[in-house]
PDB file of N, CA and C in Angstrom:
ATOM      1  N   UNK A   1       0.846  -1.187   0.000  1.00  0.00           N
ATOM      2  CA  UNK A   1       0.000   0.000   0.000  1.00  0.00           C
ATOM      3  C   UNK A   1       0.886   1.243   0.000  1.00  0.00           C
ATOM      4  N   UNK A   2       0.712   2.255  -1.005  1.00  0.00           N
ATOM      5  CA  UNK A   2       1.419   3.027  -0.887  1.00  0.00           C
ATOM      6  C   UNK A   2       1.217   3.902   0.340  1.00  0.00           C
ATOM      7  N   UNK A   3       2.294   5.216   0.619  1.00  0.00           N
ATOM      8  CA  UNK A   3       1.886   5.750   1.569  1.00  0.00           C
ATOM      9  C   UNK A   3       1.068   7.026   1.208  1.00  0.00           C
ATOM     10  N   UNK A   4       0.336   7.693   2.487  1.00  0.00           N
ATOM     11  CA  UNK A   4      -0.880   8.567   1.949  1.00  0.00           C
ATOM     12  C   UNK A   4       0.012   9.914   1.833  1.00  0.00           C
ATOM     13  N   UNK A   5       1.130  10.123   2.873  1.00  0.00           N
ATOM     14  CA  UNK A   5       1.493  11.438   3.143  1.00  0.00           C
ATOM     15  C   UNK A   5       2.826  10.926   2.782  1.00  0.00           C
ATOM     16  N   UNK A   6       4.117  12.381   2.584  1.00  0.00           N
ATOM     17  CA  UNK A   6       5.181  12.254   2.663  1.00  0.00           C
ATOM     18  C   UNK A   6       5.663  13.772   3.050  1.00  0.00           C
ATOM     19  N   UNK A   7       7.077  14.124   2.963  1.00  0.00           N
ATOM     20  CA  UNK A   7       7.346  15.151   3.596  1.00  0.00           C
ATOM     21  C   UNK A   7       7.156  16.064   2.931  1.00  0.00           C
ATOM     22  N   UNK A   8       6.771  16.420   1.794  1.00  0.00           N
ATOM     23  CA  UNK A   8       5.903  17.073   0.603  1.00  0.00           C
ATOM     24  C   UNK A   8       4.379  17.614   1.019  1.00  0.00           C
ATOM     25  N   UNK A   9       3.975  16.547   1.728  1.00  0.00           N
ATOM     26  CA  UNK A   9       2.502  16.647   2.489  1.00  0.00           C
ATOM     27  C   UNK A   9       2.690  18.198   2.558  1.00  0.00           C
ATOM     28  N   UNK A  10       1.322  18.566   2.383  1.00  0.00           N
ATOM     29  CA  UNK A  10       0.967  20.225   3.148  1.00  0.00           C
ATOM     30  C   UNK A  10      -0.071  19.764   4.365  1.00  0.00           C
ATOM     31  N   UNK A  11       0.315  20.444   5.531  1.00  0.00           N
ATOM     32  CA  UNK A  11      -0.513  20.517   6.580  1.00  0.00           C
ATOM     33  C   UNK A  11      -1.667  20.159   6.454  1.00  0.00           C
ATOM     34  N   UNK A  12      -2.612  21.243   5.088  1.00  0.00           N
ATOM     35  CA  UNK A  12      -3.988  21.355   5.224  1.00  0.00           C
ATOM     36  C   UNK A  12      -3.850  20.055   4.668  1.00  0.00           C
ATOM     37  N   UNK A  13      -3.685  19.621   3.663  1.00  0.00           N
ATOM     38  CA  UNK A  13      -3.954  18.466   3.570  1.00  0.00           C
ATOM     39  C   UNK A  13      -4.379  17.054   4.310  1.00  0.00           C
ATOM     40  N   UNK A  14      -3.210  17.085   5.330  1.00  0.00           N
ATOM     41  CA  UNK A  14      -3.437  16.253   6.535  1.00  0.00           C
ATOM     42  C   UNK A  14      -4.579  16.626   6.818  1.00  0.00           C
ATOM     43  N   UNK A  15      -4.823  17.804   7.294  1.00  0.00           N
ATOM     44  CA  UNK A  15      -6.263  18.413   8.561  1.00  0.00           C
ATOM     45  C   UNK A  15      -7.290  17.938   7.600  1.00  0.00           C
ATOM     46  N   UNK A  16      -7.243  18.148   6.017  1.00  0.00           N
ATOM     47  CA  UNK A  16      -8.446  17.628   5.434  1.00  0.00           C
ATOM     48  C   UNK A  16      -8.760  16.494   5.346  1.00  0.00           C
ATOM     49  N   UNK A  17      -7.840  15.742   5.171  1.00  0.00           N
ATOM     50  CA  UNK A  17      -8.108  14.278   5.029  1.00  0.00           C
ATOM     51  C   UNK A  17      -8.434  13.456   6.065  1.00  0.00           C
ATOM     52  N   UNK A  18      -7.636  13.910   7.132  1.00  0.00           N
ATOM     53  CA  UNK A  18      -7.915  12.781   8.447  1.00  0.00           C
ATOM     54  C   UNK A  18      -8.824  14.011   9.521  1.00  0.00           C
ATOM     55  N   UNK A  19      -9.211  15.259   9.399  1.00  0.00           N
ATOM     56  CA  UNK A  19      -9.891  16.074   9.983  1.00  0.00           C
ATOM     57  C   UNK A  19      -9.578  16.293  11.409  1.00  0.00           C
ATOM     58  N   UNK A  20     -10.211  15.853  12.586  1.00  0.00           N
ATOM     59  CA  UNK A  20      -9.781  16.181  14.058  1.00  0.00           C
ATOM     60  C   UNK A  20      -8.379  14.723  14.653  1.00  0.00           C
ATOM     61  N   UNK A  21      -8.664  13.959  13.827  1.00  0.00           N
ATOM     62  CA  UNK A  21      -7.815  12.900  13.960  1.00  0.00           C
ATOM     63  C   UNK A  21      -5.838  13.652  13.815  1.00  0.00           C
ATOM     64  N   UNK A  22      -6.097  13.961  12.145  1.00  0.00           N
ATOM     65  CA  UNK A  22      -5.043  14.803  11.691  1.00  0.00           C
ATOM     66  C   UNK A  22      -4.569  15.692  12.644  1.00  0.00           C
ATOM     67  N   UNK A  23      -5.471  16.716  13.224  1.00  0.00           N
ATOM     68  CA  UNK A  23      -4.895  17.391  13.876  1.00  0.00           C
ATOM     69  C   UNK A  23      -4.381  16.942  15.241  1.00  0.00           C
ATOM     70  N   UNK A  24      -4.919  15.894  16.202  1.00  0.00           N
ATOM     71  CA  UNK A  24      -4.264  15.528  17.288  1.00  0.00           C
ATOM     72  C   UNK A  24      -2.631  14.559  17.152  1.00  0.00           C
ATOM     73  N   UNK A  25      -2.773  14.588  15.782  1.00  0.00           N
ATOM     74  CA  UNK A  25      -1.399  13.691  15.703  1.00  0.00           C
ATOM     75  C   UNK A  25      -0.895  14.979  15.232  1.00  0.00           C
ATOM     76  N   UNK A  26      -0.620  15.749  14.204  1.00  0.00           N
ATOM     77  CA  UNK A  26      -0.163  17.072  14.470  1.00  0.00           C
ATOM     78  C   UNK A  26       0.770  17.524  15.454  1.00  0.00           C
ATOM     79  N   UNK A  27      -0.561  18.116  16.644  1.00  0.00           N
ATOM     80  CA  UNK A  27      -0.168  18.535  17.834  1.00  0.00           C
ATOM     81  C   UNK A  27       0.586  17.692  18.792  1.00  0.00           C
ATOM     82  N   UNK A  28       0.290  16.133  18.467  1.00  0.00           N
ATOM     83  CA  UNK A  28       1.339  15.193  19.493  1.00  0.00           C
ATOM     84  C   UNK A  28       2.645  15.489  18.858  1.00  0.00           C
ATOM     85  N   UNK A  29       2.940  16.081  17.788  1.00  0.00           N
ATOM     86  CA  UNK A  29       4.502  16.178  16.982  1.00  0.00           C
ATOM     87  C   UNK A  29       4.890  17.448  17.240  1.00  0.00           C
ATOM     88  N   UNK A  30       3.804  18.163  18.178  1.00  0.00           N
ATOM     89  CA  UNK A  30       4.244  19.665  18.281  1.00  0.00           C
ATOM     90  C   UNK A  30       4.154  20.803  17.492  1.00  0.00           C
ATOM     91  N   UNK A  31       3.299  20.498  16.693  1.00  0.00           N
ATOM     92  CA  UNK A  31       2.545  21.551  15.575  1.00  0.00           C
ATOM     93  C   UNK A  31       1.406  21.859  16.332  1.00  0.00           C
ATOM     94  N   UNK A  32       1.438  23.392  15.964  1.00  0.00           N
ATOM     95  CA  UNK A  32       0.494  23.825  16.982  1.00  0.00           C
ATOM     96  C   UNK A  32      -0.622  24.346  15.962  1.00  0.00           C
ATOM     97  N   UNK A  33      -1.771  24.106  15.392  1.00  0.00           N
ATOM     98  CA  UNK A  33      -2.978  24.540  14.076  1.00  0.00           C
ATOM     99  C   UNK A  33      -3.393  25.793  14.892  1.00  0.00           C
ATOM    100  N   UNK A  34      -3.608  26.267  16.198  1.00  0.00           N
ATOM    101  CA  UNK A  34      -4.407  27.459  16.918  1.00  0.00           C
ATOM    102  C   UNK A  34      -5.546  27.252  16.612  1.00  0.00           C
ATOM    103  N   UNK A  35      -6.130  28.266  16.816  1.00  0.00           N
ATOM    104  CA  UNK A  35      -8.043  28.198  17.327  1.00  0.00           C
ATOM    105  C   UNK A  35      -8.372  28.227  15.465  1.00  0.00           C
ATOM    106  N   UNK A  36      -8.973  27.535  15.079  1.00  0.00           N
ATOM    107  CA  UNK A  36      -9.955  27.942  13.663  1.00  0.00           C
ATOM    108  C   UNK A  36      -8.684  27.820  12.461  1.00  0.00           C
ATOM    109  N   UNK A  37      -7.695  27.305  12.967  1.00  0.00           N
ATOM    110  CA  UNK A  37      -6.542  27.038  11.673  1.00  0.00           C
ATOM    111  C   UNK A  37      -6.430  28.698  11.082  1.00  0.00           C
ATOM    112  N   UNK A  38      -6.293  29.618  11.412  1.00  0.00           N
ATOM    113  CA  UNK A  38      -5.963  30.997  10.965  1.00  0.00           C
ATOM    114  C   UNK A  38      -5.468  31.294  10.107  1.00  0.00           C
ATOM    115  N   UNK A  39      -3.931  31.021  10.570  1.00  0.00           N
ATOM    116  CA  UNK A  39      -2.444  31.502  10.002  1.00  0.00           C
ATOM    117  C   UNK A  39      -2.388  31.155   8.307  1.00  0.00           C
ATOM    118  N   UNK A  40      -2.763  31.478   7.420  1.00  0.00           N
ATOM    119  CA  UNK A  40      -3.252  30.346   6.465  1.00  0.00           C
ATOM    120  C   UNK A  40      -2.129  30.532   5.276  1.00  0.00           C
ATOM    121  N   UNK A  41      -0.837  31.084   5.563  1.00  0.00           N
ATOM    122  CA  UNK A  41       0.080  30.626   5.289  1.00  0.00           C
ATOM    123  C   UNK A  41       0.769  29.257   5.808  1.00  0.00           C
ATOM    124  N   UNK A  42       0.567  29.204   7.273  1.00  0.00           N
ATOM    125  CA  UNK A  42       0.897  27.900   7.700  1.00  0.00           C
ATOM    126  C   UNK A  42       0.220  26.534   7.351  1.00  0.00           C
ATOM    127  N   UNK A  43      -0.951  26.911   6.399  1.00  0.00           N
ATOM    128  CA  UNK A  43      -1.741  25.539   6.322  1.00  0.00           C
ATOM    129  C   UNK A  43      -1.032  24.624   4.792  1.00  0.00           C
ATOM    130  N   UNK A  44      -0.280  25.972   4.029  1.00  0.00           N
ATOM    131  CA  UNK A  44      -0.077  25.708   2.664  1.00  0.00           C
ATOM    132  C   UNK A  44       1.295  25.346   2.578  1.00  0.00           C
ATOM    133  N   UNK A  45       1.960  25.013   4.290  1.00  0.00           N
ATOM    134  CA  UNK A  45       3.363  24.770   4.466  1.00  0.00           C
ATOM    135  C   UNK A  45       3.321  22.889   4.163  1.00  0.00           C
ATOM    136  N   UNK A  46       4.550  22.954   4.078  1.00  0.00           N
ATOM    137  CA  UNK A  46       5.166  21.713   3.987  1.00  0.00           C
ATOM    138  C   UNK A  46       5.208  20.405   5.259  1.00  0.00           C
ATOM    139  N   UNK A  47       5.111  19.573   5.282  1.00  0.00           N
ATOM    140  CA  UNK A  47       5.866  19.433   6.947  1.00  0.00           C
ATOM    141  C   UNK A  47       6.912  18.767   7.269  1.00  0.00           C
ATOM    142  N   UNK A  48       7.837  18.791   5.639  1.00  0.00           N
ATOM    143  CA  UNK A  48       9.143  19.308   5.529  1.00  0.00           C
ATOM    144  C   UNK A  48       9.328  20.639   6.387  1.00  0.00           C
ATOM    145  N   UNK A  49       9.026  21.464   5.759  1.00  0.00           N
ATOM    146  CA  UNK A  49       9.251  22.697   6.113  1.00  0.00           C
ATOM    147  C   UNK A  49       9.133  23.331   7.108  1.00  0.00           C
ATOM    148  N   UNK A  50       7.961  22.701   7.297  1.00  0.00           N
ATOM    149  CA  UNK A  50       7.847  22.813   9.384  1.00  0.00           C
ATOM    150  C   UNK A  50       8.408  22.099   9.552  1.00  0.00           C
ATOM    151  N   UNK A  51       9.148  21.247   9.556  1.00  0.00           N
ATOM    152  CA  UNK A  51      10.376  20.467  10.298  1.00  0.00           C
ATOM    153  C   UNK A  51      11.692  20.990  10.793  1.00  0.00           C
ATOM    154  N   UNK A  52      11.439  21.978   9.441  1.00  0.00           N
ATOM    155  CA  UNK A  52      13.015  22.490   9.445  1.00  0.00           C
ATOM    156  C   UNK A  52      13.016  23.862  10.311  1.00  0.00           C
ATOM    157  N   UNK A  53      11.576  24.473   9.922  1.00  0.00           N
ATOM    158  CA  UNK A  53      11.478  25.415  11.072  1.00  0.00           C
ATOM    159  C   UNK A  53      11.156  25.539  12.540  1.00  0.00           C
ATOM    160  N   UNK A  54      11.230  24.264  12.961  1.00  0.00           N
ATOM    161  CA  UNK A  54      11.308  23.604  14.162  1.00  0.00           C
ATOM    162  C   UNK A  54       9.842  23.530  14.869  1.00  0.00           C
ATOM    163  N   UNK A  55       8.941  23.907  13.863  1.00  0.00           N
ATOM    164  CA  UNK A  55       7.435  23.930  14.303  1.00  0.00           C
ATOM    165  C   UNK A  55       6.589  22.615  14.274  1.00  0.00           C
ATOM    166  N   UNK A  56       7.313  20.909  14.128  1.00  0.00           N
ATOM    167  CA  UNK A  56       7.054  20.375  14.662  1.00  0.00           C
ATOM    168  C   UNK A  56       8.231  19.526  14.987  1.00  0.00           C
ATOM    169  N   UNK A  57       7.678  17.787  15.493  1.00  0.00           N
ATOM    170  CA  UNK A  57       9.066  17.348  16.138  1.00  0.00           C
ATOM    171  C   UNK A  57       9.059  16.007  15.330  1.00  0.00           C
ATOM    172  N   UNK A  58       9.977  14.822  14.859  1.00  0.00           N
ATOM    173  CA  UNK A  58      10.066  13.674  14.713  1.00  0.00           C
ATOM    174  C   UNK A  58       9.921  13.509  13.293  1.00  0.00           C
ATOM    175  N   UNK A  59       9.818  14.334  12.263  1.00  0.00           N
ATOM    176  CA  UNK A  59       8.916  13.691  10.801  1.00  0.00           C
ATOM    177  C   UNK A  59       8.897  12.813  10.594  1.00  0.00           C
ATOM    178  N   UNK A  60       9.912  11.787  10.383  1.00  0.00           N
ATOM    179  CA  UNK A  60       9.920  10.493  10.271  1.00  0.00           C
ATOM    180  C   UNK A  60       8.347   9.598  11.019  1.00  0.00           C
ATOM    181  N   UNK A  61       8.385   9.686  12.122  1.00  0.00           N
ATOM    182  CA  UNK A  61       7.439   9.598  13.184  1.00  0.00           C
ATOM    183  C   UNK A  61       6.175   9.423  12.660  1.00  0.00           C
ATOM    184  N   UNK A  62       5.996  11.178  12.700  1.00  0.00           N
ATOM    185  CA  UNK A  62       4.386  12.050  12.561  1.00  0.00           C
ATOM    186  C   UNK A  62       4.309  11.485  11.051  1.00  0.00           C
ATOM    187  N   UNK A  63       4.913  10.840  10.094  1.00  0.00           N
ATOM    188  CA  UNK A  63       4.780  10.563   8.736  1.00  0.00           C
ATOM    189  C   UNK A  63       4.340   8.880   8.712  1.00  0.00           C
ATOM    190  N   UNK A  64       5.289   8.610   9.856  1.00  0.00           N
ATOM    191  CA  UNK A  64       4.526   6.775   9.836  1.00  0.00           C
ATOM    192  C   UNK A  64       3.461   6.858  10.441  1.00  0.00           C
ATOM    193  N   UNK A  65       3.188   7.943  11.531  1.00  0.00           N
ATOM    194  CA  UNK A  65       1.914   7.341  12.392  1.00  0.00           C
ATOM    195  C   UNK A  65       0.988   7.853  11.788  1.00  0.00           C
ATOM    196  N   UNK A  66       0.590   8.626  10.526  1.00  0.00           N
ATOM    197  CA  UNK A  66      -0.220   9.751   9.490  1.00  0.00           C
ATOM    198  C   UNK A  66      -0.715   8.830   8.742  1.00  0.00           C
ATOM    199  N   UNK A  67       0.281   7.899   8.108  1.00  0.00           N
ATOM    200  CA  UNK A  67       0.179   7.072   7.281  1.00  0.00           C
ATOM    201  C   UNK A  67      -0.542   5.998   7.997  1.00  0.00           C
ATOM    202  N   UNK A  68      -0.154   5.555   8.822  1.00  0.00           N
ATOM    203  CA  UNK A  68      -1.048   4.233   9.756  1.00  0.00           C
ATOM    204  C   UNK A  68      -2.557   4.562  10.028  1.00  0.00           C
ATOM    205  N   UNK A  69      -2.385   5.949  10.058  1.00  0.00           N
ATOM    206  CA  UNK A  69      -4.149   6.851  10.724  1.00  0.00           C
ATOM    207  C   UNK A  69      -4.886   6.679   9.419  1.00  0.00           C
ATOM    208  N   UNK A  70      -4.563   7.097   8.327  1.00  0.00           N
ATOM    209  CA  UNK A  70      -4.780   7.264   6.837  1.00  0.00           C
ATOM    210  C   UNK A  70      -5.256   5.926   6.191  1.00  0.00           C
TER     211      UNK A  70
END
């Protein structure tokens, strides 16, 4: 089975696909979405890119356990 996400993934994507699920695995990696997903530059980020900007933790991780949720 291929995988659903990779480090290419955009955030919103996750939040759309797996919805409140997405986001508690998210936030267990230390990505923080805030009240109503706002920032909406941050939704069109990478999570490459939040990786690198230290806005979440593990990718490797948050990418197998995304994929297992998925």
């Amino acid at each position: 089975m291929p995988e659903r996400f990779g480090p290419e993934s955009k955030v919103r994507q996750v939040v759309e696909a797996l919805g409140e699920r997405g986001r508690e695995v998210l936030r267990s990696h230390g990505y923080d979405l805030g009240e109503g997903f706002v920032d909406v530059l941050s939704q069109y980020q990478t999570l490459e890119t939040a990786a690198r900007g230290d806005r979440l933790r593990d990718l490797e991780g948050l990418l197998r356990e995304l994929n297992q949720t998925g």
